[in-house]
Protein backbone atom coordinates (compact mmCIF):
# COMPACT_ATOMS: atom_id res chain seq x y z
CA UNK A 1 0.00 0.00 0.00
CA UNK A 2 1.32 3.35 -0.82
CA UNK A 3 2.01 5.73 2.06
CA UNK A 4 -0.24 9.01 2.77
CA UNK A 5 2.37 11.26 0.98
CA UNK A 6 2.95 9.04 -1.83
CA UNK A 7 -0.74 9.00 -2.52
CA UNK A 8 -0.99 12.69 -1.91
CA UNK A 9 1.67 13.55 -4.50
CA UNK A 10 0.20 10.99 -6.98
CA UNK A 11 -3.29 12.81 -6.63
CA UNK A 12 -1.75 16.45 -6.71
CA UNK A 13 0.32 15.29 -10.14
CA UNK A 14 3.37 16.92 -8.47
CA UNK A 15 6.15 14.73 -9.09
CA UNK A 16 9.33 15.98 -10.69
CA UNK A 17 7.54 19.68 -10.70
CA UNK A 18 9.25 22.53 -8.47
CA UNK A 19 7.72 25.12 -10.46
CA UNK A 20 4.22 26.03 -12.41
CA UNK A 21 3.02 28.98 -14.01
CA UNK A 22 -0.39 29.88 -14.36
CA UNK A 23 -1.51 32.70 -17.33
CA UNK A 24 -5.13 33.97 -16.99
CA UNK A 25 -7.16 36.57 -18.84
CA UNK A 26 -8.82 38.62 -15.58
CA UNK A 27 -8.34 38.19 -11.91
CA UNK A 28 -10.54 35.78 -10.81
CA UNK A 29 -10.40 33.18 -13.94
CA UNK A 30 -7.10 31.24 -11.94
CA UNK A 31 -10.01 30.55 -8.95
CA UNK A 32 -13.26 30.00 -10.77
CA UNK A 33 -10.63 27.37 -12.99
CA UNK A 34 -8.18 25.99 -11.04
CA UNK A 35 -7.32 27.03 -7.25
CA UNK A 36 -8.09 23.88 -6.09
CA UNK A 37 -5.69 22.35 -7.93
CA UNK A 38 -3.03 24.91 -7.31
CA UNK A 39 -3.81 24.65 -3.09
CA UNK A 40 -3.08 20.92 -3.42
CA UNK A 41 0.40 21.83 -5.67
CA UNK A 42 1.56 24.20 -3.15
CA UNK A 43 1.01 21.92 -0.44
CA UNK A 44 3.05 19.85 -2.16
CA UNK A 45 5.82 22.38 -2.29
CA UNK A 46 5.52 23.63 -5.96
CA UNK A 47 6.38 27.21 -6.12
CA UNK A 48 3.21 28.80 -7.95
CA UNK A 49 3.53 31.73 -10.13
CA UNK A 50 0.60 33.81 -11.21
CA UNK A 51 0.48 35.66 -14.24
CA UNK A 52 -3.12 37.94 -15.23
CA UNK A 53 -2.90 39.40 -18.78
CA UNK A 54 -5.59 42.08 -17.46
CA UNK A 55 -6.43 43.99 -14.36
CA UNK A 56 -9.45 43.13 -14.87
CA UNK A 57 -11.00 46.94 -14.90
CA UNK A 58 -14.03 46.11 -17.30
CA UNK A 59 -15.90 44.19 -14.72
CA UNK A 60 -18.92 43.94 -12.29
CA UNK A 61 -21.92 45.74 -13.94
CA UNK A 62 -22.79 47.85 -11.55
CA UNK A 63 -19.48 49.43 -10.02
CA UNK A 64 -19.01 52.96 -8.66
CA UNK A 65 -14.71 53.02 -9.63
CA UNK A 66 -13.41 54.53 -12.44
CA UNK A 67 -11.27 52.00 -14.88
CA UNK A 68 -7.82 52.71 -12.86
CA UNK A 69 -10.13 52.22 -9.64
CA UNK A 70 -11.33 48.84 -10.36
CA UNK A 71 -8.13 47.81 -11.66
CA UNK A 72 -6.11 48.46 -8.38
CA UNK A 73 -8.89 46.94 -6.74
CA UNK A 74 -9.56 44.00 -8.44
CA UNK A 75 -5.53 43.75 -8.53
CA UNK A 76 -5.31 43.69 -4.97
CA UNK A 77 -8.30 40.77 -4.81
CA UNK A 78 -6.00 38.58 -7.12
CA UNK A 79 -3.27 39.13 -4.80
CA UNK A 80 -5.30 38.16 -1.39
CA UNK A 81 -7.41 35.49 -3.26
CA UNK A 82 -3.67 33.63 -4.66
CA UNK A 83 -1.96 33.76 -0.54
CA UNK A 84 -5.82 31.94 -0.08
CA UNK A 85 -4.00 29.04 -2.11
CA UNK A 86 -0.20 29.62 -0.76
CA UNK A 87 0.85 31.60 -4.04
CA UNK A 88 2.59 34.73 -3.81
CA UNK A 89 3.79 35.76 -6.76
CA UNK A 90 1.34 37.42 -8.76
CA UNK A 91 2.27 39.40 -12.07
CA UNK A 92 -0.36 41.78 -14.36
CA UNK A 93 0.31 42.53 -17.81
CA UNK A 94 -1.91 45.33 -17.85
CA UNK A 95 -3.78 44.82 -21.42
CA UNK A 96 -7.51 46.29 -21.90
CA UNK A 97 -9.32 44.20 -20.30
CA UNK A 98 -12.48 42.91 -22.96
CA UNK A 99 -10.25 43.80 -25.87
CA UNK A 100 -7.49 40.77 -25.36
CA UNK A 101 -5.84 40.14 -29.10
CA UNK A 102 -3.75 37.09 -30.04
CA UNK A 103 -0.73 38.85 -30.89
CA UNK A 104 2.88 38.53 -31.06
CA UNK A 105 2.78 41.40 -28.65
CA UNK A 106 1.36 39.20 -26.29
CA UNK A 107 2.93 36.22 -27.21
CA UNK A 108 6.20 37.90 -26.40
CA UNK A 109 5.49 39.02 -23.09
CA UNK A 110 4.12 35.65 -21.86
CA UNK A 111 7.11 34.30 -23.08
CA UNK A 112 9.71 36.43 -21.22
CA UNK A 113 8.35 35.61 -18.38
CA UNK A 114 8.50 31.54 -18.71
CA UNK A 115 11.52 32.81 -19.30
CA UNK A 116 12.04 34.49 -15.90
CA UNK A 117 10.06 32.00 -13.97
CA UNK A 118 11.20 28.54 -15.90
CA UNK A 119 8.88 26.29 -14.98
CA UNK A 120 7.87 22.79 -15.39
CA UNK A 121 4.33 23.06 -16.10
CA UNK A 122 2.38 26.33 -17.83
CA UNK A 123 -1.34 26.69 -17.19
CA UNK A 124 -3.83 28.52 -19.34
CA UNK A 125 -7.17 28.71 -20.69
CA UNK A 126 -8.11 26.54 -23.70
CA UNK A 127 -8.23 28.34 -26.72
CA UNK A 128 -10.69 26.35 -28.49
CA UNK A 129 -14.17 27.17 -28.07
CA UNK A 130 -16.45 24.84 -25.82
CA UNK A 131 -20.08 25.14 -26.63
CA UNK A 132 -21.43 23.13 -24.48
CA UNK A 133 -20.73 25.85 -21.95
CA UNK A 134 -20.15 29.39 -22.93
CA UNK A 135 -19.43 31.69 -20.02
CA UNK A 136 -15.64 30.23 -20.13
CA UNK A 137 -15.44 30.66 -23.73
CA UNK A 138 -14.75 34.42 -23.37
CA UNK A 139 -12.81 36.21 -26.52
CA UNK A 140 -10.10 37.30 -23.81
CA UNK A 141 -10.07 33.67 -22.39
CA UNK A 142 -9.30 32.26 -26.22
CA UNK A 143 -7.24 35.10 -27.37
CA UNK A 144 -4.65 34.61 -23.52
CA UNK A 145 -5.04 30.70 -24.51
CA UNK A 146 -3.87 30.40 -27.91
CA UNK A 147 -1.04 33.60 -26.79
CA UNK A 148 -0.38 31.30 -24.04
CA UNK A 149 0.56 28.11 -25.94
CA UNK A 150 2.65 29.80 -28.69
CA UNK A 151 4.70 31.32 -26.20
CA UNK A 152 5.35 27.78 -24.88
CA UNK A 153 5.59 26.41 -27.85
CA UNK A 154 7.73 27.63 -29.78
CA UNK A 155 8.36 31.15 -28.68
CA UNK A 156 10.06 30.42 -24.63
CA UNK A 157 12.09 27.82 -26.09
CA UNK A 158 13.53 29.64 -29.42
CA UNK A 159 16.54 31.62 -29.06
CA UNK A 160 15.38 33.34 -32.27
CA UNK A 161 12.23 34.05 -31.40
CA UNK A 162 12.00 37.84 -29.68
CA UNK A 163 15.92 37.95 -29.62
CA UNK A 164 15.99 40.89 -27.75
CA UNK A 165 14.60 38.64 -24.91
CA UNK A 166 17.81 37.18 -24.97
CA UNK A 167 20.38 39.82 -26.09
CA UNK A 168 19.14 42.67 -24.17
CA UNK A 169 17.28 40.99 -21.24
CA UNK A 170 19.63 38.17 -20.44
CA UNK A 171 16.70 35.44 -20.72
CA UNK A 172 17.41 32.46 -21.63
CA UNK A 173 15.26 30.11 -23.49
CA UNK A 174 13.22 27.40 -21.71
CA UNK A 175 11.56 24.66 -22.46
CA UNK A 176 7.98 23.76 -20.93
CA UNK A 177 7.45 20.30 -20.49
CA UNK A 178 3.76 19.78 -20.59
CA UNK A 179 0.70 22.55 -20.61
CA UNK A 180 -2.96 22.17 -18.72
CA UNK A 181 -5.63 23.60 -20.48
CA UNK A 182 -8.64 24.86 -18.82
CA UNK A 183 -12.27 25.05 -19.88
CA UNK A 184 -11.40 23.33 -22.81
CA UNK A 185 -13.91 20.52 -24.73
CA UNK A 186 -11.52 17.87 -24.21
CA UNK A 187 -10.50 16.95 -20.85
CA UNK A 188 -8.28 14.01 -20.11
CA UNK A 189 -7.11 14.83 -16.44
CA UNK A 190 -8.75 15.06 -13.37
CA UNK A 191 -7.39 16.44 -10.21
CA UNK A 192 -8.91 15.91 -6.93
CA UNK A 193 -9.88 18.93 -5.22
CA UNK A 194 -12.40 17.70 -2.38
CA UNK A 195 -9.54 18.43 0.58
CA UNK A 196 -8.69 22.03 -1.13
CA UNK A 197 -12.61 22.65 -2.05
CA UNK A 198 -13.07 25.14 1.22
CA UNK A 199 -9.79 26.90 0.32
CA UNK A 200 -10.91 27.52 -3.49
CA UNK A 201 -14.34 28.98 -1.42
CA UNK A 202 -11.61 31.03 0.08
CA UNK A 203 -9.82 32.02 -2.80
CA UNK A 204 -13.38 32.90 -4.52
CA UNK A 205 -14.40 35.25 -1.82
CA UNK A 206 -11.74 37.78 -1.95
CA UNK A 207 -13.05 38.67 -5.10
CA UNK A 208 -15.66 40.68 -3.46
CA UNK A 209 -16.17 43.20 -6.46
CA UNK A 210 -17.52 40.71 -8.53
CA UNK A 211 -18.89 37.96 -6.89
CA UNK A 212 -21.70 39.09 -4.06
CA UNK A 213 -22.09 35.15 -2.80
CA UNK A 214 -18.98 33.05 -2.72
CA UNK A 215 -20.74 30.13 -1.00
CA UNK A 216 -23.41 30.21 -3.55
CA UNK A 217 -21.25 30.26 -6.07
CA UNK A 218 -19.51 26.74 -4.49
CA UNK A 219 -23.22 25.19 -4.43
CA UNK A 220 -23.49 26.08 -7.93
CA UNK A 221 -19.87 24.59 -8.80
CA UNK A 222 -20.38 21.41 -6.73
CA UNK A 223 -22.61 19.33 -9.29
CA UNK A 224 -20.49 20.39 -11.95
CA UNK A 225 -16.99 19.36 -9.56
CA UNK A 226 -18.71 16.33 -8.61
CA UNK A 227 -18.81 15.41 -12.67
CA UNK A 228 -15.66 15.87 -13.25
CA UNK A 229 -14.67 13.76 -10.43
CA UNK A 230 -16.85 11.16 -11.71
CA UNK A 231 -15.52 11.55 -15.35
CA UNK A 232 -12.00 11.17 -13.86
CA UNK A 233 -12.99 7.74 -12.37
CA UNK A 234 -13.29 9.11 -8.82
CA UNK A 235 -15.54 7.85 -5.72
CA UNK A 236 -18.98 9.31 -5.02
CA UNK A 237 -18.58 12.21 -2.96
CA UNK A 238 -15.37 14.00 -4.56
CA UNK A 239 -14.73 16.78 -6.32
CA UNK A 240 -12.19 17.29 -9.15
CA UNK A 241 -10.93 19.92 -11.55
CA UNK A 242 -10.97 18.66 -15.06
CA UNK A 243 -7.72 20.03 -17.26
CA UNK A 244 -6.48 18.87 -20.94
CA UNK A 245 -2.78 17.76 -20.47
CA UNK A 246 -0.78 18.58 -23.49
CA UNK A 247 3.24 17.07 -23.63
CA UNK A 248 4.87 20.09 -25.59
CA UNK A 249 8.33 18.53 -24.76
């Protein structure tokens, strides 16, 4: 029989990974998708690196803050809502938030910083269209997706891609082992999240600006966690976070 750690790191999907980034469109995406997951990898002792291509500034429909106001707020939500889940190091891009292009802009600056962090694993948002849900299918979610895998693949790992990355910034290239997507219409991994659920809650509820009811919001996302679990061969009763692993070694 496997001891508790072993099957704690086998369940996290931890082993050989110090480091993971994870690229989002707004604050907020990272918990709604994935702090769960990331709880159980810092437990583990992966050093978690946010990265938010927006601030975030264009949302909650009825808000009283300018643009700039919203976006320190919303900002400093990301900030408490990632030390919810042990992370704490959060980066912002600062693009308009709602008007997210896939460009080689973008594609550059997600790659300097795999380049800064180099880690093992890069999450980000699928950047194919599921239609059996839409909400997650946001243009900024696609456009930070498909941004998100070029700079893995091949622009972080090509010395002669953005060579001033390398000739005026000192970064070297790295190479990213394997990608999660999230949200995507093709899931193949499942990670248990049912002893990290409360701390996802946790992470949710900092983000007071936009969500009024965090633990509404975790009755709505239980029957959906609890198919995923079940889609990932897990008991009755537990709760998983479904991902699409992609090897880009």
């Amino acid at each position: 029989m496997p001891s508790d750690s072993e099957a704690t790191e086998r369940n996290a999907h931890t082993s050989g990974i110090e480091r993971a980034l994870v690229v989002m469109a707004h604050p907020d995406d990272v918990d709604f998708g994935c702090a769960g997951t990331v709880a159980a990898w810092t437990d583990a002792g992966v050093e978690v690196t946010y990265l938010m291509v927006t601030d975030g500034e264009a949302g909650g429909d009825e808000r009283t803050l300018d643009g700039d106001g919203m976006a320190e707020l919303r900002r400093s939500e990301q900030r408490k809502a990632a030390a919810a889940v042990g992370v704490h190091d959060v980066r912002f891009l600062g693009y308009p938030d709602g008007r997210v292009m896939h460009t080689l802009e973008l594609r550059r600056d997600i790659a300097r910083v795999i380049r800064r962090v180099r880690p093992q694993r890069v999450v980000v948002p699928s950047p194919e269209r599921d239609w059996s849900h839409i909400a997650p299918s946001h243009p900024d979610h696609l456009a930070t997706g498909e941004s998100g895998i070029n700079a893995v693949y091949p622009d972080a790992r090509n010395p002669h891609a953005y060579p001033e990355l390398l000739t005026e910034e000192g970064l070297e290239p790295w190479k990213v082992p394997e990608v999660w997507l999230v949200h995507g219409p093709s899931p193949n991994r499942y990670s248990d999240i049912t002893d990290t659920f409360d701390r996802k809650l946790a992470a949710l509820s900092c983000h007071a600006s936009q969500i009024e009811d965090a633990a509404g919001i975790g009755e709505m996302l239980r029957p959906w966690l609890a198919e995923n679990a079940a889609a990932g061969g897990l008991a009755e009763g537990r709760l998983a976070e479904a991902f699409q692993h992609v090897d880009t070694r």
